[in-house]
Protein backbone atom coordinates (compact mmCIF):
# COMPACT_ATOMS: atom_id res chain seq x y z
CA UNK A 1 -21.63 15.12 6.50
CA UNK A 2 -22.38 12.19 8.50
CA UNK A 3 -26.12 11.17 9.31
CA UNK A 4 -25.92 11.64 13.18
CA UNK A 5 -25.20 15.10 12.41
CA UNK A 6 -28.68 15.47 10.34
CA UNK A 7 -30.37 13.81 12.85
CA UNK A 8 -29.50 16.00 15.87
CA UNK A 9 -30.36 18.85 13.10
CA UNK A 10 -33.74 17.30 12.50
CA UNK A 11 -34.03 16.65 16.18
CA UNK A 12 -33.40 20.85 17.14
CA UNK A 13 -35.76 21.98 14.08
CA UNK A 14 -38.31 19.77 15.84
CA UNK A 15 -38.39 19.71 19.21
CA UNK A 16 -37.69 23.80 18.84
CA UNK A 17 -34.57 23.81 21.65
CA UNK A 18 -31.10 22.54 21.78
CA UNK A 19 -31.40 21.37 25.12
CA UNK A 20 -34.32 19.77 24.06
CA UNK A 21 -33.21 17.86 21.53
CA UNK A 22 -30.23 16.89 23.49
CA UNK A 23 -32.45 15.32 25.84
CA UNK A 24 -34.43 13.06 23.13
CA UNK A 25 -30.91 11.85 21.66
CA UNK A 26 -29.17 10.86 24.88
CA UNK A 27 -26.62 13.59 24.41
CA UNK A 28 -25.44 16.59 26.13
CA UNK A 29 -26.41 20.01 24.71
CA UNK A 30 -22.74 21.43 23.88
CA UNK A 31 -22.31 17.96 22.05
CA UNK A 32 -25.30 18.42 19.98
CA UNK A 33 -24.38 22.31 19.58
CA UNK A 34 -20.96 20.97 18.32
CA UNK A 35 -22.88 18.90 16.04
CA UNK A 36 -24.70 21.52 14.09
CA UNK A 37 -21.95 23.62 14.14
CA UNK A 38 -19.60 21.32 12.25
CA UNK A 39 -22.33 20.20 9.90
CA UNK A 40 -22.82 24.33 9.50
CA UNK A 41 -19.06 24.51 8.61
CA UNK A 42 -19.29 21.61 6.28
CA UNK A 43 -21.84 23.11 4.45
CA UNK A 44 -20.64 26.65 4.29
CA UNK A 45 -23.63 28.44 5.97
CA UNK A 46 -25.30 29.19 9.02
CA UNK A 47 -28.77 26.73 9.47
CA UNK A 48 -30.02 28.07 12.47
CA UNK A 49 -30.73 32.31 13.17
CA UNK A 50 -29.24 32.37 16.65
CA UNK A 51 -30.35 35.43 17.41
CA UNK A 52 -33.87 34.88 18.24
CA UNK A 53 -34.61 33.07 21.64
CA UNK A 54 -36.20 29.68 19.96
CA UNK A 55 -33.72 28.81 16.79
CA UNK A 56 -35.09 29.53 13.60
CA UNK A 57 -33.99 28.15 9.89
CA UNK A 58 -32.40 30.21 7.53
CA UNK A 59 -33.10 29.68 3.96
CA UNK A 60 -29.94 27.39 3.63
CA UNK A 61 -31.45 25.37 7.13
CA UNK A 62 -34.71 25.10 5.20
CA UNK A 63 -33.04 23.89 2.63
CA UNK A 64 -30.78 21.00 4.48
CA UNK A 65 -33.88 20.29 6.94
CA UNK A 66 -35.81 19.35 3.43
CA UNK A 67 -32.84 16.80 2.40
CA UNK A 68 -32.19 15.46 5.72
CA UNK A 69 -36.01 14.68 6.01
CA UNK A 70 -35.36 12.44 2.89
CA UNK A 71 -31.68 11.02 3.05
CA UNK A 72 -32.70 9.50 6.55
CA UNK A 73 -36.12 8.23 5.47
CA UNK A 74 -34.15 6.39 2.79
CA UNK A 75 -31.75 5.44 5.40
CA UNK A 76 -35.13 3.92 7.24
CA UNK A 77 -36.31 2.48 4.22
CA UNK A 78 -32.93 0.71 3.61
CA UNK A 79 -32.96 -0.72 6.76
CA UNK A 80 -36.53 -2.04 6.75
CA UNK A 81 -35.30 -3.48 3.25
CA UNK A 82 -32.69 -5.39 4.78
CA UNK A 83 -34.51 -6.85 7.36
CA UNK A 84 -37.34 -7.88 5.49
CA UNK A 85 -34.66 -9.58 3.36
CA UNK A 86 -33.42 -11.71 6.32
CA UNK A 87 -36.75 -12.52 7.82
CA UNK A 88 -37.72 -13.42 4.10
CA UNK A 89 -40.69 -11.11 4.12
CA UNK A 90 -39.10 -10.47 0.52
CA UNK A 91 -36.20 -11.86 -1.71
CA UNK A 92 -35.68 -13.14 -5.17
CA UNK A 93 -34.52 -16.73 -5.96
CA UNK A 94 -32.83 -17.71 -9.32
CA UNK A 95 -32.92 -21.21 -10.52
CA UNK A 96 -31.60 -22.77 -13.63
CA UNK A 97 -32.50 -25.80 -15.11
CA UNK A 98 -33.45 -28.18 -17.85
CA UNK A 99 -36.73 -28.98 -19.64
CA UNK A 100 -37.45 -32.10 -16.94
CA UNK A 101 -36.52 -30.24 -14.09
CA UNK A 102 -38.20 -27.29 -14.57
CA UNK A 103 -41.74 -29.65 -15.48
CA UNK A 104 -40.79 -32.29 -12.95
CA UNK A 105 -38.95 -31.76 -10.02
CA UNK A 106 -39.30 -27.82 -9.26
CA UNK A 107 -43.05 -27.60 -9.16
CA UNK A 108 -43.17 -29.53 -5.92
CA UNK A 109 -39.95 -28.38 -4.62
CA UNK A 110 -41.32 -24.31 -5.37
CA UNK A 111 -44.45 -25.22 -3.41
CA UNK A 112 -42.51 -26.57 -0.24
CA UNK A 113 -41.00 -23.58 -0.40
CA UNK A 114 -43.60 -20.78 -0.82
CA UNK A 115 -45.28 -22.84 2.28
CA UNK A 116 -42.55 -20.88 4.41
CA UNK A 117 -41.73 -17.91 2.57
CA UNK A 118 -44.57 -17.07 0.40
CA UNK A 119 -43.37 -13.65 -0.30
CA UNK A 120 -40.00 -14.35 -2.10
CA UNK A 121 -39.91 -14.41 -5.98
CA UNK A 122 -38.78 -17.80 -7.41
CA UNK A 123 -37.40 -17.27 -10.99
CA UNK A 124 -36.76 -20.38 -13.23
CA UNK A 125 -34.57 -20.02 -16.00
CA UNK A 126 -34.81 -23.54 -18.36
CA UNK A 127 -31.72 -23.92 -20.40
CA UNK A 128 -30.28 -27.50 -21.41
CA UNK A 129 -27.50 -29.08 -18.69
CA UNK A 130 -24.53 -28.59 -20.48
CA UNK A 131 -24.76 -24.86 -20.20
CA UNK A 132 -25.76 -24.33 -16.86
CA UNK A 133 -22.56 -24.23 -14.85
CA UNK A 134 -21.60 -21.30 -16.75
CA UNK A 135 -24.88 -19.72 -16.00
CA UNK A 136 -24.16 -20.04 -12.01
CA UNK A 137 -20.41 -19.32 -12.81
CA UNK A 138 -21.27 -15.99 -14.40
CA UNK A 139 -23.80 -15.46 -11.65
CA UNK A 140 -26.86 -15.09 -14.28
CA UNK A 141 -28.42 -17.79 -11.66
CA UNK A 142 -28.03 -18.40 -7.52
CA UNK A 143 -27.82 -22.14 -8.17
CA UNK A 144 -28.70 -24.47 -11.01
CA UNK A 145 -29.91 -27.94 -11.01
CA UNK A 146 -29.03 -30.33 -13.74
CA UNK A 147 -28.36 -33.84 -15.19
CA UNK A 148 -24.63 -34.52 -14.54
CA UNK A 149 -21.72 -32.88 -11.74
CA UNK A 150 -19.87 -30.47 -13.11
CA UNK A 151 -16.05 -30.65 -12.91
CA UNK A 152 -14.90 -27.07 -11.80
CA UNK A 153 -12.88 -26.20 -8.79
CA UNK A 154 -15.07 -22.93 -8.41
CA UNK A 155 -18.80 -24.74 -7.94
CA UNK A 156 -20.03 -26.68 -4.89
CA UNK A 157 -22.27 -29.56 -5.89
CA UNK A 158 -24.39 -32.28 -4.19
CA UNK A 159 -26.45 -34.63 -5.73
CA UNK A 160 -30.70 -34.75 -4.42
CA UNK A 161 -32.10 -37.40 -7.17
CA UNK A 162 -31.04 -40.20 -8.98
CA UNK A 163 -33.74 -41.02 -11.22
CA UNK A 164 -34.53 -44.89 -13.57
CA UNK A 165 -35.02 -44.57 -17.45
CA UNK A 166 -37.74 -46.57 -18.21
CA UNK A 167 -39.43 -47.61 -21.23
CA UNK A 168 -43.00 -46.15 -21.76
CA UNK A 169 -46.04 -47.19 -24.41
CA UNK A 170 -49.76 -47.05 -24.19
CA UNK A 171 -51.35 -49.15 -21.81
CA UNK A 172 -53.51 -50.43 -24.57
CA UNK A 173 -50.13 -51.62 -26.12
CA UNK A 174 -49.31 -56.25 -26.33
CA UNK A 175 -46.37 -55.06 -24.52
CA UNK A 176 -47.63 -54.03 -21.78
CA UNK A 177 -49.07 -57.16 -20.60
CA UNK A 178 -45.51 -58.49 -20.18
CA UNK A 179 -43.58 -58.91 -17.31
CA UNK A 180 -40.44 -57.96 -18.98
CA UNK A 181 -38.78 -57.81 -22.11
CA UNK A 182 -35.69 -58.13 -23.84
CA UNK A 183 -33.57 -55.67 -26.01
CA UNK A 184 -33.91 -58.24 -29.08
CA UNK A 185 -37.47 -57.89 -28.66
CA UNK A 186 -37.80 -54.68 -29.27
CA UNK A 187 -35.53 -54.53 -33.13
CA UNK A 188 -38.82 -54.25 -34.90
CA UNK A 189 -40.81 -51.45 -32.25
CA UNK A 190 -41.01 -47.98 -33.84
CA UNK A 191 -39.40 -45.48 -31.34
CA UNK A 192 -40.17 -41.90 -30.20
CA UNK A 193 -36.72 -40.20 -29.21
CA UNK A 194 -36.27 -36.59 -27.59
CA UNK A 195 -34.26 -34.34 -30.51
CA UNK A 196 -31.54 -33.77 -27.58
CA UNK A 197 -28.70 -36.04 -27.61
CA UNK A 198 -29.01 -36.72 -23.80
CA UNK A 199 -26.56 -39.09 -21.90
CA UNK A 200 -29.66 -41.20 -21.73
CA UNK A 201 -29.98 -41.11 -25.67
CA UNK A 202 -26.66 -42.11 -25.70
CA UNK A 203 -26.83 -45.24 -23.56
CA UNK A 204 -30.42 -46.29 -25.34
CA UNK A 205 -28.49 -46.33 -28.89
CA UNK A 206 -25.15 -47.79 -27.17
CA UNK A 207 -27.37 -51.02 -25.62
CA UNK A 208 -29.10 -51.86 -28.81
CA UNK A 209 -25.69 -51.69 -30.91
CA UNK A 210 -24.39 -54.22 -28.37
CA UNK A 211 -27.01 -56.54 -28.39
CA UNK A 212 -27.43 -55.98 -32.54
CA UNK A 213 -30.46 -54.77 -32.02
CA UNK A 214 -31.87 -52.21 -34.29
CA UNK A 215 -33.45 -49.00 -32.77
CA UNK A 216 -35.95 -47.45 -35.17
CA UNK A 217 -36.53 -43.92 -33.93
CA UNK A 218 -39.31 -42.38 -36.71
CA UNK A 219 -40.05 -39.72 -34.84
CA UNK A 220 -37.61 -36.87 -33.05
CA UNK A 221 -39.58 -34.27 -30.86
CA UNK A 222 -38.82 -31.87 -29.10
CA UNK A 223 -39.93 -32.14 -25.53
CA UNK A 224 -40.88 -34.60 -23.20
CA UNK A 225 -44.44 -33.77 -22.73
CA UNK A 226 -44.80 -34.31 -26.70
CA UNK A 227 -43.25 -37.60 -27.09
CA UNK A 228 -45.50 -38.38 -23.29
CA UNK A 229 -48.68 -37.52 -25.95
CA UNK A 230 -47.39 -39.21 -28.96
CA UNK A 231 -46.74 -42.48 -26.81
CA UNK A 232 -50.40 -42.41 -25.61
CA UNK A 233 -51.86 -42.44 -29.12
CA UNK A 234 -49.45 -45.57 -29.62
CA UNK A 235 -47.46 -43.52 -32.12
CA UNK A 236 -44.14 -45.48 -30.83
CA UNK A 237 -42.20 -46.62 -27.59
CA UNK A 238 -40.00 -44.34 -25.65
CA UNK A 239 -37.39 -44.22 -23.41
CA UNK A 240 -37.84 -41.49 -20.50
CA UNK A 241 -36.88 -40.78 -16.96
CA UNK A 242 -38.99 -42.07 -14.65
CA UNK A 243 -40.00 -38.82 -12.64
CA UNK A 244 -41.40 -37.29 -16.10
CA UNK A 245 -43.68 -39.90 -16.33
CA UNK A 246 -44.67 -40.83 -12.51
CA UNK A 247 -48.21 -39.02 -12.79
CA UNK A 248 -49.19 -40.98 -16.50
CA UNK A 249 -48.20 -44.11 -14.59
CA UNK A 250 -50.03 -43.42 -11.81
CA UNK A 251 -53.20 -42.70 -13.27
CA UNK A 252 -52.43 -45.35 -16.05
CA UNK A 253 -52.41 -43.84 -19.07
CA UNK A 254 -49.11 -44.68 -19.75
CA UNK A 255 -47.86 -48.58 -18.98
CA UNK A 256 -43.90 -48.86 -18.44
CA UNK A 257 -42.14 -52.31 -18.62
CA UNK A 258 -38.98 -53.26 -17.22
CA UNK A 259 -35.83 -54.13 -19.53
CA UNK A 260 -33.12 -55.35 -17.24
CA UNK A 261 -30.45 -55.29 -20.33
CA UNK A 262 -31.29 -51.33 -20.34
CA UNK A 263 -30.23 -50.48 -16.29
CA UNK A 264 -29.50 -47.12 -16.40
CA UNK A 265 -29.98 -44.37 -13.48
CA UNK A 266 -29.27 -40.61 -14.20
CA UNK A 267 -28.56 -38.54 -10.98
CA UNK A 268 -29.42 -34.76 -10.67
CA UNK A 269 -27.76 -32.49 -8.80
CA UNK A 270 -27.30 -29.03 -7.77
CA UNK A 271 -24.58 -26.70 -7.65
CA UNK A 272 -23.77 -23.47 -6.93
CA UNK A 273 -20.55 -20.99 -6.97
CA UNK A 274 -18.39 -22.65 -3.92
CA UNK A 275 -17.87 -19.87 -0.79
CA UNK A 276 -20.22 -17.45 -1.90
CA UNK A 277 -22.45 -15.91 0.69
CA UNK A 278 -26.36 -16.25 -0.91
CA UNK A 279 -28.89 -14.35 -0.03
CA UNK A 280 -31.56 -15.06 2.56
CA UNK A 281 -33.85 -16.21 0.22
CA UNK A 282 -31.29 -18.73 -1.76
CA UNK A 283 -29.68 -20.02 1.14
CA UNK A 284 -33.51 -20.97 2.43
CA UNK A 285 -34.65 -22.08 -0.63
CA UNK A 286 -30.85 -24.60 -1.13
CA UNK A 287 -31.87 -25.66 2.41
CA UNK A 288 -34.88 -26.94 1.13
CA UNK A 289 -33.03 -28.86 -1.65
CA UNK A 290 -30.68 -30.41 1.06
CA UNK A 291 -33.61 -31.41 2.98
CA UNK A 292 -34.78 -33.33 -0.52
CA UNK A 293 -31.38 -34.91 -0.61
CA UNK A 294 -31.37 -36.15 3.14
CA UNK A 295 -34.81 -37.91 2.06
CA UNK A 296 -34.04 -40.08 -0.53
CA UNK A 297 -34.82 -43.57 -0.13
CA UNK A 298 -32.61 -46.31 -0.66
CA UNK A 299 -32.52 -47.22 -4.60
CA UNK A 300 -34.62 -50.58 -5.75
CA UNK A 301 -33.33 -52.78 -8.05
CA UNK A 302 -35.49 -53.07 -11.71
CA UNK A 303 -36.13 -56.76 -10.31
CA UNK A 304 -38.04 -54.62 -6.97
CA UNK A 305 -39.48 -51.89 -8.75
CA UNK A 306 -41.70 -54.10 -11.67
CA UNK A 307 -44.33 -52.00 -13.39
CA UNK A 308 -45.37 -50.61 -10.59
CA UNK A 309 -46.76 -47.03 -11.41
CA UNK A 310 -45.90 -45.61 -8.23
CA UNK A 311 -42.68 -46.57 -7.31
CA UNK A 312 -39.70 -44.52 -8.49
CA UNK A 313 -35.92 -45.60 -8.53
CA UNK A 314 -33.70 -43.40 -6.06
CA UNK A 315 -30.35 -44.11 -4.05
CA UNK A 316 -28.98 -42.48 -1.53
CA UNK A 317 -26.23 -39.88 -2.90
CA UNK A 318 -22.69 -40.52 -2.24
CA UNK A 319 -21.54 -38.03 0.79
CA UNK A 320 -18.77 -36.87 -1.51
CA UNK A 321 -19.32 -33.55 -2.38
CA UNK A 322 -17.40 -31.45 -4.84
């Protein structure tokens, strides 16, 4: 059964004429008549009672007319589906990423995008880094952002933010009015640490040991925005990226002084499964993140960037792309 067969059906039932009907598909009337009578012989039964001068459905036609009504409306539908996928009139997006992604950098990036397409559904899935290439691997997400490039030959990746970790404390804090500080200087400064052993955890603890400097964490929470709080009622120091902290430093409720023994930049980066054709809506919406990568500024050194609350530390990401 093949739909152009329905739809000459459809087209005799309606128009009340073979010749007619011929006419409104651009066909002949023995090629329609052949038409029907195939789909007749497909089906086992007569559809039309040819013996009357206008054709009239048997019980079998009014049964096929009733079906053919609906399996090319769904045909229609399908197509208007389709198309409203490609002109992004509808879609679904699936991101992964971590806890400071998901607070930090989507938000803005989400609201670029709904600017242009504000029909699509963006769905964020937070889970930490480590586990995020083998959400996009098993295709649970389109694309993931996160904290570090994953080494597989089967994901793309290309890097949109390379971000400073900076050391935060109350404005209200001695420290604060410094211009800088030293590593040594800080042995005897309670510390507020994320319960996560990050990369950036890892190369706090690593620069006190070489400097034989103690690092007294006395409190372990469990998300950013917590240890932001604790901070602010001078609880203890902490070490954070930059970009979860820009709007606190901003507004200056959080102070953040420079420790050029403790240089360390983490770069983000997306990735997605390599040759894989995305949807509409995910190739728009990775467009968007190449866009943020073709923007970033060149990096400034800690020496540039000061205590500044509004400047952030960025680089230019390396063309390479794996």
């Amino acid at each position: 059964m093949e739909l152009t067969q329905l739809e000459f059906f459809l087209m005799v039932v309606e128009q009340g004429s073979f010749s007619k009907a011929a006419v409104r598909v651009y066909r002949t009337q023995p090629a329609v008549s052949i038409a029907i009578r195939r789909l007749e012989e497909e089906i086992g039964a007569p559809l039309f009672d040819r013996s009357q001068k206008t054709p009239t459905l048997t019980d079998a036609g009014e049964l096929v007319y009733d079906y053919a009504r609906r399996i090319l409306a769904l045909r229609d539908q399908a197509q208007n589906v389709v198309s409203e996928l490609r002109s992004l009139k509808r879609g679904r997006v699936r991101i992964g990423a971590n806890e400071s992604t998901s607070l930090y950098i989507l938000p803005h990036l989400i609201l670029e995008y709904r600017e242009q397409h504000p029909n699509v559904k963006v769905e964020i899935f937070r889970q930490v880094s480590e586990r995020l290439p083998r959400e996009v691997l098993d295709r649970n997400v389109d694309f993931a952002l996160l904290a570090f490039e994953p080494v597989d030959s089967d994901l793309e990746s290309f890097p949109i933010l390379q971000d400073e970790l900076v050391l935060i404390m109350s404005p209200d804090d001695p420290l604060a009015k410094r211009e800088s500080l030293k590593i040594e200087e800080l042995g005897e400064q309670s510390f507020v640490a994320h319960n996560v052993k990050t990369a950036s955890r890892h190369k706090v603890v690593e620069a006190f040991e070489q400097h034989h400097t103690p690092l007294n964490i006395t409190l372990e929470l469990a998300t950013v925005e917590t240890i932001k709080r604790f901070v602010q009622l001078k609880i203890g120091l902490a070490f954070v990226p930059r970009m979860c902290v820009a709007e606190e430093l901003e507004r200056g409720t959080l102070a953040t002084v420079p420790v050029p023994e403790l240089s360390y930049f983490r770069t983000l980066w997306v990735t997605h499964r390599r040759n894989i054709t995305l949807s509409h809506a995910s190739a728009a919406f990775l467009e968007v993140l190449r866009q943020r990568a073709r923007a970033i500024p060149p990096r400034q050194s800690p020496a540039q960037s000061g205590r500044s609350p509004t400047k952030t530390a960025s680089t230019n990401p390396p063309s390479r792309r794996k």
